[in-house]
C-alpha atoms as a PDB file:
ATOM      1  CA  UNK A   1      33.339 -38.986 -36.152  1.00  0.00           C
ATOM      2  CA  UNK A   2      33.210 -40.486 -39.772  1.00  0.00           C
ATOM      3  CA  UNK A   3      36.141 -41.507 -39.604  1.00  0.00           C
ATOM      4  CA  UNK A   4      35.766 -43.547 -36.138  1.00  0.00           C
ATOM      5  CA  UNK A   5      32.449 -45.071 -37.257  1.00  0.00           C
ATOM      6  CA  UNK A   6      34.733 -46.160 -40.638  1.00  0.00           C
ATOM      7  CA  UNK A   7      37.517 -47.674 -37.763  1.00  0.00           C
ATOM      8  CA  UNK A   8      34.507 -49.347 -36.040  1.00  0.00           C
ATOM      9  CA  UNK A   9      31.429 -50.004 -37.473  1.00  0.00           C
ATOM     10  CA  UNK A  10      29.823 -51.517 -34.806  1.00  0.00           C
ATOM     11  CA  UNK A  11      31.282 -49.749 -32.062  1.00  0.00           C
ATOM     12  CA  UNK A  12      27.583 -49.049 -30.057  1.00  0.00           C
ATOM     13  CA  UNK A  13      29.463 -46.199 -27.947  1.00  0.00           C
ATOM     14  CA  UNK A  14      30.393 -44.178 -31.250  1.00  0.00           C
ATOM     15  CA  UNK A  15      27.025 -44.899 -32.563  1.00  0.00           C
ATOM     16  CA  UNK A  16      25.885 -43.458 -29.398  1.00  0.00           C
ATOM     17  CA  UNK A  17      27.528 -40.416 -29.541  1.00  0.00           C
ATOM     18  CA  UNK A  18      26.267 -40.089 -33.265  1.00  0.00           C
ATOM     19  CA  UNK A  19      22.833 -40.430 -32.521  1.00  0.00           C
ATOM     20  CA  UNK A  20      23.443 -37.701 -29.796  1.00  0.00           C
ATOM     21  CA  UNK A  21      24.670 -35.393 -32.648  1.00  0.00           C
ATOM     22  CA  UNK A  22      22.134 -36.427 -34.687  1.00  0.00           C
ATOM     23  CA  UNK A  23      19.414 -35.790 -32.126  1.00  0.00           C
ATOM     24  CA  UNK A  24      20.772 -32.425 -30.594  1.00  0.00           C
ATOM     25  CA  UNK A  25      21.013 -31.421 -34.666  1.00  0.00           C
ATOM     26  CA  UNK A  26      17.594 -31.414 -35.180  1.00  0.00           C
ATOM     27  CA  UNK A  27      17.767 -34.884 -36.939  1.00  0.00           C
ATOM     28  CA  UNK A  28      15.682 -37.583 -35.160  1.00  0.00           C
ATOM     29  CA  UNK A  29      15.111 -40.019 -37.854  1.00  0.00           C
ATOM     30  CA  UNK A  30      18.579 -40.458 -38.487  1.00  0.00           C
ATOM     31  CA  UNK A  31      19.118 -40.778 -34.880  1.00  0.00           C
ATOM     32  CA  UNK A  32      16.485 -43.371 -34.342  1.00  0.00           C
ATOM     33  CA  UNK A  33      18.148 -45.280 -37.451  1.00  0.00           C
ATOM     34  CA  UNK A  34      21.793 -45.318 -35.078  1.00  0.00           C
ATOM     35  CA  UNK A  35      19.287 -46.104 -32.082  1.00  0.00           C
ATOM     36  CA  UNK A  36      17.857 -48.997 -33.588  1.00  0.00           C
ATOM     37  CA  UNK A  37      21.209 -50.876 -34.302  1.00  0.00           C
ATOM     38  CA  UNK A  38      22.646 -50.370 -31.346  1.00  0.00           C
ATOM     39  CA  UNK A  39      18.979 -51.923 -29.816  1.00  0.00           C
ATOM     40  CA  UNK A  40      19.426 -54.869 -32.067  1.00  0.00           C
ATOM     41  CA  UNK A  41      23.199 -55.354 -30.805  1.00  0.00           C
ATOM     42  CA  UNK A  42      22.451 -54.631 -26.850  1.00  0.00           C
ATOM     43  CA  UNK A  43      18.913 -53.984 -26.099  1.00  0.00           C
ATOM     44  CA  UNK A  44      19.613 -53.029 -22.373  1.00  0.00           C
ATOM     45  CA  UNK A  45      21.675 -50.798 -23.033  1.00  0.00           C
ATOM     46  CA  UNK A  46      20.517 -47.853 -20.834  1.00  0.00           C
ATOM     47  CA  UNK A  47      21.426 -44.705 -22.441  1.00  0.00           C
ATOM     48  CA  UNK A  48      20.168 -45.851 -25.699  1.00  0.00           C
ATOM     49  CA  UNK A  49      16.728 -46.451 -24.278  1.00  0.00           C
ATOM     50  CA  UNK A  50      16.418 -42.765 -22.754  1.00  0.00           C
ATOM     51  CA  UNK A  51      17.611 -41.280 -25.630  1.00  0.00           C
ATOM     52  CA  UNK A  52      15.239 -43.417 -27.378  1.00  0.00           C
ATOM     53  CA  UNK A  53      12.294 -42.178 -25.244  1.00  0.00           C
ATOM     54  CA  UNK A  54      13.299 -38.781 -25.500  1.00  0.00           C
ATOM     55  CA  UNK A  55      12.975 -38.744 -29.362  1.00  0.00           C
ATOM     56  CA  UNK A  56       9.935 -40.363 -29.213  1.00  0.00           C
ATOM     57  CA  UNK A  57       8.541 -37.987 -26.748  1.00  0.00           C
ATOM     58  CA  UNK A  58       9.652 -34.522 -28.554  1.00  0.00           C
ATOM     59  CA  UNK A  59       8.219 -36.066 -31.563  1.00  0.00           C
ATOM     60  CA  UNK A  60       4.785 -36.356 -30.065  1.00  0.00           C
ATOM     61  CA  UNK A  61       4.687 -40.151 -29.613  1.00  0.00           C
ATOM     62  CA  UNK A  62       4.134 -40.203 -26.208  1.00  0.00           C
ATOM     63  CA  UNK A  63       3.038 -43.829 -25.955  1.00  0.00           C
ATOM     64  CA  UNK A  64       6.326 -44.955 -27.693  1.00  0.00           C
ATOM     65  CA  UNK A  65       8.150 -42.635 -25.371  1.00  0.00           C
ATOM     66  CA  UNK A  66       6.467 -44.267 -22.222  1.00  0.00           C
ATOM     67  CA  UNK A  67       7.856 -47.670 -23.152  1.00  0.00           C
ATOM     68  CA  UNK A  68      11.163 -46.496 -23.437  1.00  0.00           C
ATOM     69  CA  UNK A  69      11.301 -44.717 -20.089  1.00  0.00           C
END
């Protein structure tokens, strides 16, 4: 995956799949951090926003979570 994300930095798909990693690792800052740039670069993108919500809503911020749902 490093090596990809070297490749192509801005690649939102592989950034994607790293926050997924990130997020099933028990690591939901860091996920949020790879959310957050891909928001800036395509904020409709749809996956990004449930995954978004779901972080937000296993870390108890349920009103965050709501807008991202």
């Amino acid at each position: 995956m490093d090596y990809a994300t070297f490749q192509y930095p801005e690649s939102t798909d592989l950034m994607f799949m790293d926050a997924e990693i990130n997020f099933e690792t028990n690591k939901p800052l860091k996920a949020l951090e790879l959310l957050n740039r891909i928001e800036h670069v395509d904020p409709e993108h749809p996956d990004m926003l449930f995954l978004k919500g779901e972080i937000y809503s296993v870390t108890h911020n349920h009103k965050r979570a709501i807008k991202y749902f």
